[in-house]
Protein backbone atom coordinates (compact mmCIF):
# COMPACT_ATOMS: atom_id res chain seq x y z
CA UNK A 1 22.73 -9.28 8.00
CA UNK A 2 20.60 -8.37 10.98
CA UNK A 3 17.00 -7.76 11.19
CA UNK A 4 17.30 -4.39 12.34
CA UNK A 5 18.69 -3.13 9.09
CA UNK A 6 15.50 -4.93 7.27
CA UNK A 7 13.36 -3.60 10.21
CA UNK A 8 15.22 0.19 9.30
CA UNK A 9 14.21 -0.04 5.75
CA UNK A 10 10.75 -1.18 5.97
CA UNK A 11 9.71 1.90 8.26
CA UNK A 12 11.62 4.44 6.33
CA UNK A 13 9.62 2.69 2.96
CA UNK A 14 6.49 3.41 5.10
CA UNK A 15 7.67 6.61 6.06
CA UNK A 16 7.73 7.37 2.28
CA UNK A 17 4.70 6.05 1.61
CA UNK A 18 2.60 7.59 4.54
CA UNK A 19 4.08 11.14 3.49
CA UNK A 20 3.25 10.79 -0.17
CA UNK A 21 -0.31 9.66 1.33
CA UNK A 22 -0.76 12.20 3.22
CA UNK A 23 0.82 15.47 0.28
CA UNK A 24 -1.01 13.77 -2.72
CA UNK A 25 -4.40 14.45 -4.45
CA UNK A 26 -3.78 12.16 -7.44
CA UNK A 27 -5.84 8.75 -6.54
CA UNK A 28 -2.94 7.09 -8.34
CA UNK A 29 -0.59 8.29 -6.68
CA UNK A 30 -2.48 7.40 -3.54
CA UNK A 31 -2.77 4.16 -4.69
CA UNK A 32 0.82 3.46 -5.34
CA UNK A 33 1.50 5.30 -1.69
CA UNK A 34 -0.34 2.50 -0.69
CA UNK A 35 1.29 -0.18 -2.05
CA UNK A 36 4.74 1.23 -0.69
CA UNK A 37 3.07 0.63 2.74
CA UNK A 38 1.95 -2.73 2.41
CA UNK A 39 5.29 -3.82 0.92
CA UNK A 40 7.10 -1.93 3.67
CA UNK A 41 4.95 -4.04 6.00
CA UNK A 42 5.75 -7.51 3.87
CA UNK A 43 9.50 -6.65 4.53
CA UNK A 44 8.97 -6.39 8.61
CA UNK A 45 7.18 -9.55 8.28
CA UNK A 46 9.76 -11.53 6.37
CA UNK A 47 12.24 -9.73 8.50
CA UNK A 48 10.67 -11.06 12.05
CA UNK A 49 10.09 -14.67 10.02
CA UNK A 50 13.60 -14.72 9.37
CA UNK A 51 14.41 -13.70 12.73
CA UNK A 52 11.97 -16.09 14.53
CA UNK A 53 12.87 -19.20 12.27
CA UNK A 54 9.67 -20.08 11.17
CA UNK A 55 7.13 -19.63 8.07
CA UNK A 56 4.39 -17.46 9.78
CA UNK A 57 5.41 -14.11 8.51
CA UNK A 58 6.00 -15.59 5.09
CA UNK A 59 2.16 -16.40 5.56
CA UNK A 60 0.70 -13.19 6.16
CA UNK A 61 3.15 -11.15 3.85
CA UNK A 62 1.55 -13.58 1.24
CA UNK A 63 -2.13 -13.01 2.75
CA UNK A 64 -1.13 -9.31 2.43
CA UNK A 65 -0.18 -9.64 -1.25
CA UNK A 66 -3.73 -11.16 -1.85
CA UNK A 67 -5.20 -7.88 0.01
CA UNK A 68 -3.07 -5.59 -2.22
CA UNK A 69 -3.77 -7.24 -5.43
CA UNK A 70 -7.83 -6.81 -4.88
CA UNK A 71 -7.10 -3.24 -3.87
CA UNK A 72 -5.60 -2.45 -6.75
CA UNK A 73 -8.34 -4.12 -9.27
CA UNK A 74 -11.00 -2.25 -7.23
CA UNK A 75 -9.14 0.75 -6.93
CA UNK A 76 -7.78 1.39 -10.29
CA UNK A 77 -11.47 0.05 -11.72
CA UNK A 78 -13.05 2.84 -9.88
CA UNK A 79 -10.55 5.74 -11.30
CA UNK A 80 -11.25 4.29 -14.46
CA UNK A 81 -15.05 4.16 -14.24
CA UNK A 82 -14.35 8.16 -13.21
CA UNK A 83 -12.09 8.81 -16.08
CA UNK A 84 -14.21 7.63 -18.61
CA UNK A 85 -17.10 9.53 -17.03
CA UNK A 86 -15.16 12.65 -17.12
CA UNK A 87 -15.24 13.44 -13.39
CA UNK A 88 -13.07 15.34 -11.35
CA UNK A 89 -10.12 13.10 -10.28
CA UNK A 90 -9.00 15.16 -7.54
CA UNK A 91 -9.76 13.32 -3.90
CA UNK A 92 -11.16 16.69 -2.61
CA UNK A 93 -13.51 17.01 -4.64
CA UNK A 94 -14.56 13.30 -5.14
CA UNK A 95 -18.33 13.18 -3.40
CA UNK A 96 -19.72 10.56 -5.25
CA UNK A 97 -19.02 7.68 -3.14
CA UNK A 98 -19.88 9.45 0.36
CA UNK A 99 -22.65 7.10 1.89
């Protein structure tokens, strides 16, 4: 297969994640919206590894996975902390942790 077809479906998964960025409220939703965009860019990256010949991209797409995973224990920690508190969940109205 060639990399354009990889290339192709990583930017239409970011696509999807960007939008549903972009239209949600939910924080969990924005969090998974997220993760569709970092995976979209792991794809490009093993795409242009494979392309190239070499082990770089394989690199960062794992350096990327590292970056996801803490964003997800700090993210999903924080909508906890806000559940259990009872506060509103909605981003809009979220002040709390303006500096």
């Amino acid at each position: 297969m060639s990399v354009v077809w990889f290339v192709v479906l990583s930017a239409f998964i970011f696509c999807i994640g960007a939008g549903g960025l972009l239209t949600r409220r939910n924080p969990l939703v924005i969090l998974l919206c997220l993760e569709l965009m970092l995976n979209a860019g792991n794809l490009a990256l093993l795409a242009f590894s494979r392309m190239w010949g070499n082990g770089d991209g394989q690199v960062f797409a794992l350096i990327v996975m590292v970056v996801a995973a803490c964003e997800v224990v700090v993210g999903l920690g924080l909508i906890v902390a806000r559940y259990r508190r009872r506060l509103p969940i909605d981003v809009d109205e979220v002040s709390e942790l303006r500096g």
